[in-house]
C-alpha atoms as a PDB file:
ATOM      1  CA  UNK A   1       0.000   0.000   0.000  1.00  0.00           C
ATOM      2  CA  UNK A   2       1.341   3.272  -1.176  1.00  0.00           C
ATOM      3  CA  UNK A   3      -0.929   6.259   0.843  1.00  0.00           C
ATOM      4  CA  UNK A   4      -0.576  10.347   0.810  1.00  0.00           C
ATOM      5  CA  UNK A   5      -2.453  12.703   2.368  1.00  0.00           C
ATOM      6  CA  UNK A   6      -2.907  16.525   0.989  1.00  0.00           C
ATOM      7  CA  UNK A   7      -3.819  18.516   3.772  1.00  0.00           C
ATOM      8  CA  UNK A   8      -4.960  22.284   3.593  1.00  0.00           C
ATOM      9  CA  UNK A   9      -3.870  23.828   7.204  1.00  0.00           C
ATOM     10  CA  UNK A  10      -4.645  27.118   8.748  1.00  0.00           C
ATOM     11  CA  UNK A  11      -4.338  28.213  12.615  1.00  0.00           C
ATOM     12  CA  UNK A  12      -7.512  29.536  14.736  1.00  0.00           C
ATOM     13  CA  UNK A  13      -7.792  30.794  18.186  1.00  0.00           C
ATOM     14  CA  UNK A  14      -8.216  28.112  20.561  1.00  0.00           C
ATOM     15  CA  UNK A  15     -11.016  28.716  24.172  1.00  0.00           C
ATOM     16  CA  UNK A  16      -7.737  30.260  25.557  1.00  0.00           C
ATOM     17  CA  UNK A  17      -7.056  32.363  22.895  1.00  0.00           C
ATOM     18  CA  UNK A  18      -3.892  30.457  21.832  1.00  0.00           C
ATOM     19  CA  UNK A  19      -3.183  30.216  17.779  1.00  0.00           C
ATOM     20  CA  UNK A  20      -3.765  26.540  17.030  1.00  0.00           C
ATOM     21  CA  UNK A  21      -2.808  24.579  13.436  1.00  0.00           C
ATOM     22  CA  UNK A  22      -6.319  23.728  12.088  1.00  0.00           C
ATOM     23  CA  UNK A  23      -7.220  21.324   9.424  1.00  0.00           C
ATOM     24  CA  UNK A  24      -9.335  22.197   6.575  1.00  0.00           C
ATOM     25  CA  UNK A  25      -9.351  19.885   3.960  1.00  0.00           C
ATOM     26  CA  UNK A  26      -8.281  16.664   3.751  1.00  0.00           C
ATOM     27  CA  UNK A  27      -7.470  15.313   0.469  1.00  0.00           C
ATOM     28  CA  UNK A  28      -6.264  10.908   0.009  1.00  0.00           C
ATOM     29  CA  UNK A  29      -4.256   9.286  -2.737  1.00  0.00           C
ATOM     30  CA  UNK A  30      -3.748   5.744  -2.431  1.00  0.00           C
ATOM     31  CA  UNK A  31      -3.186   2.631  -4.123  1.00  0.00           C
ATOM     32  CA  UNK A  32      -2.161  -0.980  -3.991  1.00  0.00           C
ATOM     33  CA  UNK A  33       1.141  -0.816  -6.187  1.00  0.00           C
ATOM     34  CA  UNK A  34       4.187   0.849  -6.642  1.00  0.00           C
ATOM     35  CA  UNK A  35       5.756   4.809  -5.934  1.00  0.00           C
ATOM     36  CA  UNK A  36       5.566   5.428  -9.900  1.00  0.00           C
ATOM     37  CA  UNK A  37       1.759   4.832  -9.489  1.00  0.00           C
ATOM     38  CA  UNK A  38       2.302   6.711  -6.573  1.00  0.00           C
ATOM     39  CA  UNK A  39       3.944   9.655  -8.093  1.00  0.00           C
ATOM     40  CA  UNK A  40       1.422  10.202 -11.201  1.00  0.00           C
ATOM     41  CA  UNK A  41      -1.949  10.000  -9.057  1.00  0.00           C
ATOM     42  CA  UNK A  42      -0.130  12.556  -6.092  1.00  0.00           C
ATOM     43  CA  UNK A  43       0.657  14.854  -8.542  1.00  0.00           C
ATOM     44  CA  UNK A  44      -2.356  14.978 -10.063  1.00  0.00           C
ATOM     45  CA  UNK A  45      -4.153  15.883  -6.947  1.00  0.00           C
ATOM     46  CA  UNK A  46      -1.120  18.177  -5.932  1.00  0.00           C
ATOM     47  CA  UNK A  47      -2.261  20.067  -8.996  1.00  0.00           C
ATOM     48  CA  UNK A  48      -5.811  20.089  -8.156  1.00  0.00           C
ATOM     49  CA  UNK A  49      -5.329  21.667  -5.137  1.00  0.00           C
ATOM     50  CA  UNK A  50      -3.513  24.494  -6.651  1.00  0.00           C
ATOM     51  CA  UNK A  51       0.111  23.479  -5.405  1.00  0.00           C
ATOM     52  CA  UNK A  52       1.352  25.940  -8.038  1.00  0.00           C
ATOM     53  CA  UNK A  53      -0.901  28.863  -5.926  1.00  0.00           C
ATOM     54  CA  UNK A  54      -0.196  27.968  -2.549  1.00  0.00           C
ATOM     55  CA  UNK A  55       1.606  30.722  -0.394  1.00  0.00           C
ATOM     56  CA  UNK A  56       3.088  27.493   1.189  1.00  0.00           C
ATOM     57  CA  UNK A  57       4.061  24.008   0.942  1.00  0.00           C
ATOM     58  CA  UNK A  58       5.746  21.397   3.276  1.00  0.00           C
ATOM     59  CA  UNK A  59       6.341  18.088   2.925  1.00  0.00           C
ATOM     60  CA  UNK A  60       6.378  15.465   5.393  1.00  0.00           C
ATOM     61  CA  UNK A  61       7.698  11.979   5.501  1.00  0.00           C
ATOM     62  CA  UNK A  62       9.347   9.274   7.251  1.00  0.00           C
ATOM     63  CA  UNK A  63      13.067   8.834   5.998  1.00  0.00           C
ATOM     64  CA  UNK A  64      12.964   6.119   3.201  1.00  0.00           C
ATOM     65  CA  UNK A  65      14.854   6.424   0.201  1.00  0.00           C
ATOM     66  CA  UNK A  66      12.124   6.282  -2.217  1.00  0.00           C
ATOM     67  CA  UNK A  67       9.684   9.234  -0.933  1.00  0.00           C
ATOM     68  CA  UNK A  68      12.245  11.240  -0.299  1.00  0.00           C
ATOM     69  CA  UNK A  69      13.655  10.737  -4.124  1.00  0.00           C
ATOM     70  CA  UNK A  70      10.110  11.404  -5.200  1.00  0.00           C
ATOM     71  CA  UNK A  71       9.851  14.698  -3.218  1.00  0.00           C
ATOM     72  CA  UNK A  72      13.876  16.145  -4.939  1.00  0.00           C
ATOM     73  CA  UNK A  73      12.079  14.686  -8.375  1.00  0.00           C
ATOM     74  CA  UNK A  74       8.626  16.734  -8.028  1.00  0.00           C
ATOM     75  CA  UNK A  75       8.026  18.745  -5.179  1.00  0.00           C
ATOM     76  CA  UNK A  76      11.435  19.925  -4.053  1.00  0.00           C
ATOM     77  CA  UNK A  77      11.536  23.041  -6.284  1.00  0.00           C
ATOM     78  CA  UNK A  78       8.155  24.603  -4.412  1.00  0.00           C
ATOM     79  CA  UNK A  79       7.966  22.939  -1.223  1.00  0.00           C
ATOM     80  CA  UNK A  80       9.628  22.320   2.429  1.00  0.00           C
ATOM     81  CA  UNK A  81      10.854  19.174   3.092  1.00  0.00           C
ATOM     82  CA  UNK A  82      10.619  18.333   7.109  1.00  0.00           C
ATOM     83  CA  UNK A  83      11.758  14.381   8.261  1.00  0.00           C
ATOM     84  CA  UNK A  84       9.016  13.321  10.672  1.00  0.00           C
ATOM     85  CA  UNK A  85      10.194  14.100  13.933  1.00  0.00           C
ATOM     86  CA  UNK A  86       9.419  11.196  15.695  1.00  0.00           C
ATOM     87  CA  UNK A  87      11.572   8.536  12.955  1.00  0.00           C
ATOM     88  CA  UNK A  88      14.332  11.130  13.859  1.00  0.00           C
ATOM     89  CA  UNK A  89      14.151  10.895  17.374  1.00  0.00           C
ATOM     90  CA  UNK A  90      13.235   6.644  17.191  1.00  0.00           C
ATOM     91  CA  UNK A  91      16.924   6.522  15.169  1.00  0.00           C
ATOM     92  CA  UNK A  92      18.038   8.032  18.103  1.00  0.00           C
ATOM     93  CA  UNK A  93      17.010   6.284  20.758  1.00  0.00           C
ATOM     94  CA  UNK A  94      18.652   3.042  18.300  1.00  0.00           C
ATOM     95  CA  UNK A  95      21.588   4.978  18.729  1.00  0.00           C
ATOM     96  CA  UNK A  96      21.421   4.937  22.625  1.00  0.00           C
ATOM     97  CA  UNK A  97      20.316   1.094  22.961  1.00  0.00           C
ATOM     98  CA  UNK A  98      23.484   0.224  20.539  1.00  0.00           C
ATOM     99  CA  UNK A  99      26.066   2.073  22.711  1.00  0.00           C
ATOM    100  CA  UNK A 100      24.975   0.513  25.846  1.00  0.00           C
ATOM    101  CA  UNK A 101      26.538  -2.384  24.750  1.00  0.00           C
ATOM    102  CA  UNK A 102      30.141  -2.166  26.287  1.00  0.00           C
ATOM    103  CA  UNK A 103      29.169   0.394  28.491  1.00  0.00           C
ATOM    104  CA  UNK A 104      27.050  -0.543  31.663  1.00  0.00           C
ATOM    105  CA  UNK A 105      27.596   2.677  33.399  1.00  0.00           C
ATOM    106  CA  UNK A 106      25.474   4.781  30.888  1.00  0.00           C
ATOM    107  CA  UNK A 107      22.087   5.181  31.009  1.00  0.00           C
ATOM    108  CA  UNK A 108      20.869   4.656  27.643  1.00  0.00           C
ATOM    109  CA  UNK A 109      17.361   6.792  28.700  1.00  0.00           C
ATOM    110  CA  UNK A 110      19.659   9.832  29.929  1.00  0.00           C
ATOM    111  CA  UNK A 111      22.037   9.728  26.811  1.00  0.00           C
ATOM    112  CA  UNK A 112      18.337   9.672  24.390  1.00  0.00           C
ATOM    113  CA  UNK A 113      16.198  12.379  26.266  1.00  0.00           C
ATOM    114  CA  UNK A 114      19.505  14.769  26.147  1.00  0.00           C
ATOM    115  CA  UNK A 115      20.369  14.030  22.358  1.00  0.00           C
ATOM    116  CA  UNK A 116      16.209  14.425  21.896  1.00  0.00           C
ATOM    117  CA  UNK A 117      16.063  17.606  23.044  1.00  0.00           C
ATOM    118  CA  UNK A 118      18.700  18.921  21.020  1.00  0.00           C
ATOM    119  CA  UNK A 119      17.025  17.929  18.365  1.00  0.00           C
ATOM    120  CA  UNK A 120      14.217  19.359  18.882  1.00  0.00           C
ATOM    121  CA  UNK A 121      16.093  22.782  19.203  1.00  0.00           C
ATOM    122  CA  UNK A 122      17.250  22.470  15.789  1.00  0.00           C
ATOM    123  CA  UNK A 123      21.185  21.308  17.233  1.00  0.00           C
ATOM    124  CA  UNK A 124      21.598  18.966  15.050  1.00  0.00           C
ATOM    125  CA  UNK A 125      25.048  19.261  14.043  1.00  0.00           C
ATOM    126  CA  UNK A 126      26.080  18.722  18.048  1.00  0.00           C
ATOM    127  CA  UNK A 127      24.358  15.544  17.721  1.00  0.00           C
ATOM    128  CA  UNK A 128      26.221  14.730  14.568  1.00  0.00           C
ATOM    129  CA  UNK A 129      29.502  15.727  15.689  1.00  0.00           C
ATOM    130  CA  UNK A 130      28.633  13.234  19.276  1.00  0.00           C
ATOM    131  CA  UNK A 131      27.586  10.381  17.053  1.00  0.00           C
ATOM    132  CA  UNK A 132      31.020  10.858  14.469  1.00  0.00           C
ATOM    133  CA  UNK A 133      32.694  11.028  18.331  1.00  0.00           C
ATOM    134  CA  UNK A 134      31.615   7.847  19.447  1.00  0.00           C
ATOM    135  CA  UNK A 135      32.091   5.786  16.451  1.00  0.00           C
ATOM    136  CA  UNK A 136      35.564   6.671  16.229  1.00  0.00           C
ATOM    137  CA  UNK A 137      36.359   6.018  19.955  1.00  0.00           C
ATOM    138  CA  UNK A 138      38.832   3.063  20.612  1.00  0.00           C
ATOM    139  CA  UNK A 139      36.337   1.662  23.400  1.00  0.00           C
ATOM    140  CA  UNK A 140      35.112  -1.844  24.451  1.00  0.00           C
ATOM    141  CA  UNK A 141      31.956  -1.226  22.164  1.00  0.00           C
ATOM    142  CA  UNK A 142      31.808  -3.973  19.842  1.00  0.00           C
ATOM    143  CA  UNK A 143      32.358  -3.308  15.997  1.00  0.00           C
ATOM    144  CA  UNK A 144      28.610  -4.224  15.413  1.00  0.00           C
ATOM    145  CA  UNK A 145      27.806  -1.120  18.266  1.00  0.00           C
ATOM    146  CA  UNK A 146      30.319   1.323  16.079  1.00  0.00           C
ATOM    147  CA  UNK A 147      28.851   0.484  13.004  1.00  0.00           C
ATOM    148  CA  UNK A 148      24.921   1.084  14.186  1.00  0.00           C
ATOM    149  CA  UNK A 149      25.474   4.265  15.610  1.00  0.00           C
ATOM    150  CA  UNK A 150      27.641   5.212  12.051  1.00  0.00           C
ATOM    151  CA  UNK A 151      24.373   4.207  10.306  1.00  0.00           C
ATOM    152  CA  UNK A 152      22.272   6.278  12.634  1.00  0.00           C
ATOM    153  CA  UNK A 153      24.913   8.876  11.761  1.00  0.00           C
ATOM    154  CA  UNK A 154      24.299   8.682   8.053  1.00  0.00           C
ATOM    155  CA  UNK A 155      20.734   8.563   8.373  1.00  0.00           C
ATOM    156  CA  UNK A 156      20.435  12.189  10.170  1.00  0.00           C
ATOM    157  CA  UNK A 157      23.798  13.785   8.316  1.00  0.00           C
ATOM    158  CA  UNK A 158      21.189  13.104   4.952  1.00  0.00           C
ATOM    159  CA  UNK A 159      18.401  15.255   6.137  1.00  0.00           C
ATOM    160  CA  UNK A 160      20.171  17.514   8.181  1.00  0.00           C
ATOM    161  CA  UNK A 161      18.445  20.160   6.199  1.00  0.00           C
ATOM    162  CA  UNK A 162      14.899  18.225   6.783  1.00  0.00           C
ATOM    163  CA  UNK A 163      15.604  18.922  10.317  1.00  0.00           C
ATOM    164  CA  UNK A 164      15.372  22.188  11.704  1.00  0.00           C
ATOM    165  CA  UNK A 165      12.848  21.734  13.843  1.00  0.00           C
ATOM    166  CA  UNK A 166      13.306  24.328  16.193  1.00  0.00           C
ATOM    167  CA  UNK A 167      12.788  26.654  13.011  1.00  0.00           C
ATOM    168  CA  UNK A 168       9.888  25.079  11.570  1.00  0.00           C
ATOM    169  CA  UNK A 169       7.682  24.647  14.917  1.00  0.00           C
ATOM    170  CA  UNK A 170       8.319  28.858  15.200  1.00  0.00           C
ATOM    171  CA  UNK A 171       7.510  29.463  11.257  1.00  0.00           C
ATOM    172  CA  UNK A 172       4.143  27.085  12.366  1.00  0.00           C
ATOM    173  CA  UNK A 173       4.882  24.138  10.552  1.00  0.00           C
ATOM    174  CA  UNK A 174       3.771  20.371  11.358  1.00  0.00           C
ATOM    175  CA  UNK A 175       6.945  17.882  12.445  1.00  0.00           C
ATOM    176  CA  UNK A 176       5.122  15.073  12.216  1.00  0.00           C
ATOM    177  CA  UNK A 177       3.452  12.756   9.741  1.00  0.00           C
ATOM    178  CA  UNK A 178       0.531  11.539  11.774  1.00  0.00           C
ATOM    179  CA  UNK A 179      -2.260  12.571   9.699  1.00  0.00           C
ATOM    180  CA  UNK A 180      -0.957   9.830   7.354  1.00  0.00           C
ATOM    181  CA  UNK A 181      -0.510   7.164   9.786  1.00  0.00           C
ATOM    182  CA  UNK A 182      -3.850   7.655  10.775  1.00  0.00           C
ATOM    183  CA  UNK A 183      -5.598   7.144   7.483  1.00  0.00           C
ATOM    184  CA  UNK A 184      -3.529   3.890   7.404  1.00  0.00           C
ATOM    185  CA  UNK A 185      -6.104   3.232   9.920  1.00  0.00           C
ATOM    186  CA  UNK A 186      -9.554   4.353   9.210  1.00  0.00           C
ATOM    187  CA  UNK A 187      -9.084   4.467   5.209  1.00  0.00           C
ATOM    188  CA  UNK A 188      -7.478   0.718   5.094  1.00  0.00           C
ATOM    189  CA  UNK A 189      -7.637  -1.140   8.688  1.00  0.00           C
ATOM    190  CA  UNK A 190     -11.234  -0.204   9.788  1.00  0.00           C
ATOM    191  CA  UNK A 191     -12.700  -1.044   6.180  1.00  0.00           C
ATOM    192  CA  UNK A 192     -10.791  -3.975   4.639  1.00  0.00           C
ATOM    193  CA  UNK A 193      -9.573  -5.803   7.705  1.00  0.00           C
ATOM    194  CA  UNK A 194     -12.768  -7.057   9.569  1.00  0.00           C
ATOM    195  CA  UNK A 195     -13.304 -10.315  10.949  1.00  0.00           C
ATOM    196  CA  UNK A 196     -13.427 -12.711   8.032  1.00  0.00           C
ATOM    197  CA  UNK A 197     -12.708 -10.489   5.371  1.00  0.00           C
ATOM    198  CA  UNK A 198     -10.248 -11.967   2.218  1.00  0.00           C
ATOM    199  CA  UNK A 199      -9.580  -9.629  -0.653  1.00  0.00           C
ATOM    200  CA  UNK A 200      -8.322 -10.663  -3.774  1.00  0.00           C
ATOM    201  CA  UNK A 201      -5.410  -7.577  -5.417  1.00  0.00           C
ATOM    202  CA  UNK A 202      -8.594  -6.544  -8.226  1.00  0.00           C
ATOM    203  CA  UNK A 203     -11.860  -6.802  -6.070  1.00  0.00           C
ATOM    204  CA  UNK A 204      -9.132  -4.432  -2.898  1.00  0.00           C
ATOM    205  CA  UNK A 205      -7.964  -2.062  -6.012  1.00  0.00           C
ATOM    206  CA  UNK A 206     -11.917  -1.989  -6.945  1.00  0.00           C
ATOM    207  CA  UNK A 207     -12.701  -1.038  -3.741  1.00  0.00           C
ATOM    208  CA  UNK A 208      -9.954   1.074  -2.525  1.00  0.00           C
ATOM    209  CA  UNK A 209     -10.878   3.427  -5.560  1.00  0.00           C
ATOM    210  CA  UNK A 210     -14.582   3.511  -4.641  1.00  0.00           C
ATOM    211  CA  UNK A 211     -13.129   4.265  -0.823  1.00  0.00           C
ATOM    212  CA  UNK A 212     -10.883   7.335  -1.782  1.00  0.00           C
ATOM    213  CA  UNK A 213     -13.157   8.982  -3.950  1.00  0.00           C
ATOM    214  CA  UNK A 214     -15.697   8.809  -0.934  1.00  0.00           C
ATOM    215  CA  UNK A 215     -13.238  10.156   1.241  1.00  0.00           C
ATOM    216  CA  UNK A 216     -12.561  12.883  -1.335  1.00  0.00           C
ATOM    217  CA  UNK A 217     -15.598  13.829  -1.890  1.00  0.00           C
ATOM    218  CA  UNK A 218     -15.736  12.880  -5.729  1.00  0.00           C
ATOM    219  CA  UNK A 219     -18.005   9.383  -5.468  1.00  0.00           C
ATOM    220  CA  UNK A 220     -20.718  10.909  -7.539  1.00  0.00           C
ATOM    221  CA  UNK A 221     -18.570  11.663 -10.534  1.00  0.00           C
ATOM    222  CA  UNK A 222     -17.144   8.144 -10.587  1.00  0.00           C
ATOM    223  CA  UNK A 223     -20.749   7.620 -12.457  1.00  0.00           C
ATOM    224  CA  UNK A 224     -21.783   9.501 -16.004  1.00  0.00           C
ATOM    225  CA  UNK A 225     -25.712  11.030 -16.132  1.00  0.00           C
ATOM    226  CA  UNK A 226     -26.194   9.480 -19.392  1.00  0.00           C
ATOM    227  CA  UNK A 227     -28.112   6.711 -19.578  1.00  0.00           C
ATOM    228  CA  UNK A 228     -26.525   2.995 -20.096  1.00  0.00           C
ATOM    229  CA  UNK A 229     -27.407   1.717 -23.693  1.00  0.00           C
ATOM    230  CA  UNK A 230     -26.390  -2.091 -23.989  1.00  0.00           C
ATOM    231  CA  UNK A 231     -25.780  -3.745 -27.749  1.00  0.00           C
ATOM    232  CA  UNK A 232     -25.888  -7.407 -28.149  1.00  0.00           C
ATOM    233  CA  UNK A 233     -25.363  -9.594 -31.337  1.00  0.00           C
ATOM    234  CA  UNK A 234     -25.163 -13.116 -31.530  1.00  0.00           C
ATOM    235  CA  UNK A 235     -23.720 -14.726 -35.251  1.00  0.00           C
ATOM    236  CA  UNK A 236     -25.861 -17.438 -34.598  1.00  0.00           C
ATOM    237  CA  UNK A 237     -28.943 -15.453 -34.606  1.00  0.00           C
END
């Protein structure tokens, strides 16, 4: 499953009177295949939203390869892209387990929280500069340790850019992808995995295409107005 959610955002005035991000439109693309299918269907909706128009545009995603090449390919050129906050900090927190190894003295839990909130504040070179530090460290940590926490490294040194959250949460930008992770839920769990249910791949593409153009609002012009004329001819007859 390949799923993307175009969200229009705005900010209100909370019962406190505190600015708030607020959702106003909700927009799905989704299929059962590949990111090529992918690409052509998002930016096809991208466009019908007015992407081109928009005062703004971010982009959020987890860190694999293949969104991420899809966002330089299309959306780069008009568009912010953020890493979700919360893979950044779970790469992290890898980072802490693996170094424990070799080292029963440090609290793993410490060592995360401190390296988490400089991330948050947009210090994301110290964190780099810590990680390149302990990887090169002649210690009792294992090679298997050093070379974890090098691949943590690499991860964050390739979206250092996507990073700066500190500067995104005060420009009033979203650092997380959960309003993605969520329709994982209610557009695919809570409608195609009940009790019992088996799907072949054409009857859950059928279906899937009848569910997002619910969602989006667009079910009625999956059907024409004019009326269905059937020919039949038989040689025999």
């Amino acid at each position: 499953m390949k799923i993307a959610v175009l969200s229009r955002l705005g900010s209100r005035l909370n019962r406190v009177g505190q600015s708030v991000t607020h959702l106003y439109q909700r927009r799905v693309v989704a299929l059962l295949g590949n990111l090529e299918g992918l690409q052509v269907r998002l930016r096809l909706e991208a466009a019908r939203q007015g992407i081109n128009q928009a005062p703004h545009v971010v982009w959020i995603s987890d860190g694999a390869r293949g969104f991420w090449r899809l966002f330089e390919h299309c959306f780069a050129h008009c568009a912010v892209g953020i890493l979700d906050f919360y893979h950044a900090a779970q790469h992290l927190w890898q980072a802490a387990d693996a170094y424990r190894e070799g080292n029963p003295a440090r609290t793993p839990k410490m060592w995360f929280e401190r390296m988490r909130h400089q991330l948050r504040q947009g210090y994301v070179h110290r964190i780099l500069k810590e990680l390149l530090w302990l990887c090169s460290q002649q210690s009792s940590a294992s090679e298997a340790t050093k070379q974890e926490l090098l691949k943590v490294y690499n991860y964050l040194h390739d979206h250092v850019e996507h990073m700066q959250y500190h500067q995104f949460k005060q420009q009033g930008l979203p650092l997380g992808s959960g309003i993605v992770e969520s329709a994982c839920k209610w557009l695919i769990t809570q409608r195609f995995k009940g009790t019992g249910m088996r799907w072949s791949e054409a009857g859950f593409s059928s279906l899937l295409h009848l569910r997002v153009a619910w969602v989006n609002q667009r079910f009625a012009a999956l059907f024409s107005d004019q009326p269905l004329t059937l020919s039949l001819y038989s040689p025999n007859h």
